[in-house]
Protein backbone atom coordinates (compact mmCIF):
# COMPACT_ATOMS: atom_id res chain seq x y z
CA UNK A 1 51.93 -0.93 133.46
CA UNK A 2 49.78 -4.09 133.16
CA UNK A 3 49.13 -4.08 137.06
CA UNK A 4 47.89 -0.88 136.04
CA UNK A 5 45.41 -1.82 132.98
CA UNK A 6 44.21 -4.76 135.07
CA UNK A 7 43.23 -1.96 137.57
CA UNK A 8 41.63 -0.09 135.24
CA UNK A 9 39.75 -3.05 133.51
CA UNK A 10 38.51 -3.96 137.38
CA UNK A 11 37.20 -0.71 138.11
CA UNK A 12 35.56 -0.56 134.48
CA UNK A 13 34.29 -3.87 135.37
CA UNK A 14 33.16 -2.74 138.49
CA UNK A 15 31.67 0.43 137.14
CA UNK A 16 29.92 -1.82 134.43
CA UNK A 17 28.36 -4.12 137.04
CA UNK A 18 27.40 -1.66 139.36
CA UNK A 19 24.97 0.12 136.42
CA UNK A 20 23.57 -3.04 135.61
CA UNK A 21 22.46 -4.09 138.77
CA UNK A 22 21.71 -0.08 139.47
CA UNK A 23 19.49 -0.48 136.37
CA UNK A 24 17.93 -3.71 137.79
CA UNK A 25 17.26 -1.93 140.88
CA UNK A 26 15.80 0.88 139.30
CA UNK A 27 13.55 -1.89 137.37
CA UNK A 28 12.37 -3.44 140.19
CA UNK A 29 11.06 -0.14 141.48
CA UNK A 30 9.46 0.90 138.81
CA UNK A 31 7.53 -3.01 138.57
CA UNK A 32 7.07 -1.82 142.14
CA UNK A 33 5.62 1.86 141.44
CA UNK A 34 3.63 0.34 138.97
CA UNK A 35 1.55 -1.97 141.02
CA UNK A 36 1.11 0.67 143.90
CA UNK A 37 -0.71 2.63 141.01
CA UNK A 38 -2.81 -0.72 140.35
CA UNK A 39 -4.02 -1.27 143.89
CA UNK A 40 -6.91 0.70 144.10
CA UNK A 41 -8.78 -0.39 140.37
CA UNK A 42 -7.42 -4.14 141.82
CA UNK A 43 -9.41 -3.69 144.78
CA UNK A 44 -12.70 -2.22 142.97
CA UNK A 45 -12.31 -5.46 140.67
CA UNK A 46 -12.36 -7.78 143.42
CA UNK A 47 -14.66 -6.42 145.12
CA UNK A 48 -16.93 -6.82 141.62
CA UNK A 49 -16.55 -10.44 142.34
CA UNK A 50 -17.96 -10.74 145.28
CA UNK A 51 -17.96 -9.47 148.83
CA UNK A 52 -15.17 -9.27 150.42
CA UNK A 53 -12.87 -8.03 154.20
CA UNK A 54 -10.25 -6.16 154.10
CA UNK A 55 -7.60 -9.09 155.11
CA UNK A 56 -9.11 -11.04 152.44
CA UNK A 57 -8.38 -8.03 150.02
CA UNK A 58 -4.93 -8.62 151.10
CA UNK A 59 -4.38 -11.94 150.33
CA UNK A 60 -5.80 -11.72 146.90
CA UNK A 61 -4.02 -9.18 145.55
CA UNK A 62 -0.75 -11.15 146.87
CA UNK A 63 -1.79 -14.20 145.48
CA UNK A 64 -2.65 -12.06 142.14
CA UNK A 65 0.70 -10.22 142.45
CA UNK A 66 3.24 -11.02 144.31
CA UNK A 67 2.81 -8.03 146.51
CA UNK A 68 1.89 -7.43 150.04
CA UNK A 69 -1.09 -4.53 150.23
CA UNK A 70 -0.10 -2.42 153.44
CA UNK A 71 -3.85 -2.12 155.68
CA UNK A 72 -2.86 1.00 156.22
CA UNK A 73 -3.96 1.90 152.08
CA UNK A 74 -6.60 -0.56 152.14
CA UNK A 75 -9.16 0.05 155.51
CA UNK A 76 -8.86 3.80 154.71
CA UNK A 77 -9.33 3.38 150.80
CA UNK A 78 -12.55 0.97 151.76
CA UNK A 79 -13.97 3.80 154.28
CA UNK A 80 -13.31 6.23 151.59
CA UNK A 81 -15.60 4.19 149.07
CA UNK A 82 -17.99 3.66 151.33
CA UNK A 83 -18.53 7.46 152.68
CA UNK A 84 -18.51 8.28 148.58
CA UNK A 85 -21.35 5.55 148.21
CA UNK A 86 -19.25 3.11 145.76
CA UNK A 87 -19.11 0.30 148.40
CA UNK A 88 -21.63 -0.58 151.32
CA UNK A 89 -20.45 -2.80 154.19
CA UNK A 90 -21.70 -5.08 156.43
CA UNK A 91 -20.73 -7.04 159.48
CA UNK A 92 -20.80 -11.03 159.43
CA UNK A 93 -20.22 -13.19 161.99
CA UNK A 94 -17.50 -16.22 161.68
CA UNK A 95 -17.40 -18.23 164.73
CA UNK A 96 -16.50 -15.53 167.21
CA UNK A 97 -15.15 -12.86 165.13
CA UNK A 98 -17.03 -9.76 163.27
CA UNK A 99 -15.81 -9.20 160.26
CA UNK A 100 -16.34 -6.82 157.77
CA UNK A 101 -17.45 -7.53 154.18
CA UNK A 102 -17.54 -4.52 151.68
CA UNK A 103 -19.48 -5.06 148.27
CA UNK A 104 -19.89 -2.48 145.32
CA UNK A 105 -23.00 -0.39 144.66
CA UNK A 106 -23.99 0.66 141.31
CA UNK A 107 -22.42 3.82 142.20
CA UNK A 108 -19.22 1.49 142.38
CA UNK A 109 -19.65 -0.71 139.25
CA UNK A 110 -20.13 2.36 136.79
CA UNK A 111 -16.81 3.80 138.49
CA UNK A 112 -15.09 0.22 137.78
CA UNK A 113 -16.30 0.61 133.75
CA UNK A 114 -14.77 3.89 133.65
CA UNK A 115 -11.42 2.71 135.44
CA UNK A 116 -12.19 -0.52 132.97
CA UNK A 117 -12.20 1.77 129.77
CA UNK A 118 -9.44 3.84 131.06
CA UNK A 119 -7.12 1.13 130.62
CA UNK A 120 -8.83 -0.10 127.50
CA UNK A 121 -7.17 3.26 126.10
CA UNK A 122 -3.93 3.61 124.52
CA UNK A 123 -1.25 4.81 127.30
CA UNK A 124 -0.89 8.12 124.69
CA UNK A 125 -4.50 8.71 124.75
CA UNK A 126 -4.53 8.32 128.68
CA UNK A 127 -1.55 10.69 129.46
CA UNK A 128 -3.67 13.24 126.76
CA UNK A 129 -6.76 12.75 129.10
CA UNK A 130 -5.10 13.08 132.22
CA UNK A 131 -2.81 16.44 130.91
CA UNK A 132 -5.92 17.87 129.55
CA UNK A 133 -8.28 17.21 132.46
CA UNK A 134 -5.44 18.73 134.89
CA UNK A 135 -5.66 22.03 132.52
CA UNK A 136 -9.10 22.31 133.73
């Protein structure tokens, strides 16, 4: 009987533990999630700054969080700006490489104040906006 309850109590532990670190796994990915969603206005910030390349992008936004941007989101995501007209680009030599610096327009700035005032709004009123404008 009591090799029994221990038994019991182990798997409850077990059970118990398993949640909590499921939990704290299920945190991390929404931290995770959460700065994904961030990348883009991140990169339209820094690039408010000043110019910047893509690899330098990179090392910012680890330095600013932690996380590792994946070129494969951020070349396309610059060409993307630049065929919309938000960022122009140009290419600068450094010793013997070419690399190449994007910097916002004015077509780019006013898109950062919107992003900027998006998050100025209360989450509520920004789920509202975003249910409404998908009504449309």
């Amino acid at each position: 009987m009591v090799h029994v309850q221990i038994l019991k109590f182990s798997e409850s532990l077990i059970y118990q533990n398993s949640k909590y670190f499921h939990g704290e796994h299920l945190m991390v990915k929404v931290h995770d999630a959460f700065l994904r969603g961030l990348e883009r206005p991140v990169i339209l910030w820094l690039l408010s700054d000043k110019p910047r390349h893509g690899y330098e992008l990179i090392l910012e936004f680890k330095r600013l969080t932690g996380q590792k941007l994946k070129p494969a989101m951020v070349y396309p995501f610059l060409r993307k700006l630049e065929k919309g007209g938000f960022v122009v680009s140009e290419w600068v030599e450094k010793g013997k490489r070419r690399l190449r610096y994007y910097s916002l327009t004015k077509r780019g700035e006013r898109l950062l104040r919107n992003v900027q005032r998006m998050f100025n709004k209360p989450l509520k009123q920004v789920l509202m906006d975003l249910i409404n404008h998908r009504k449309t």
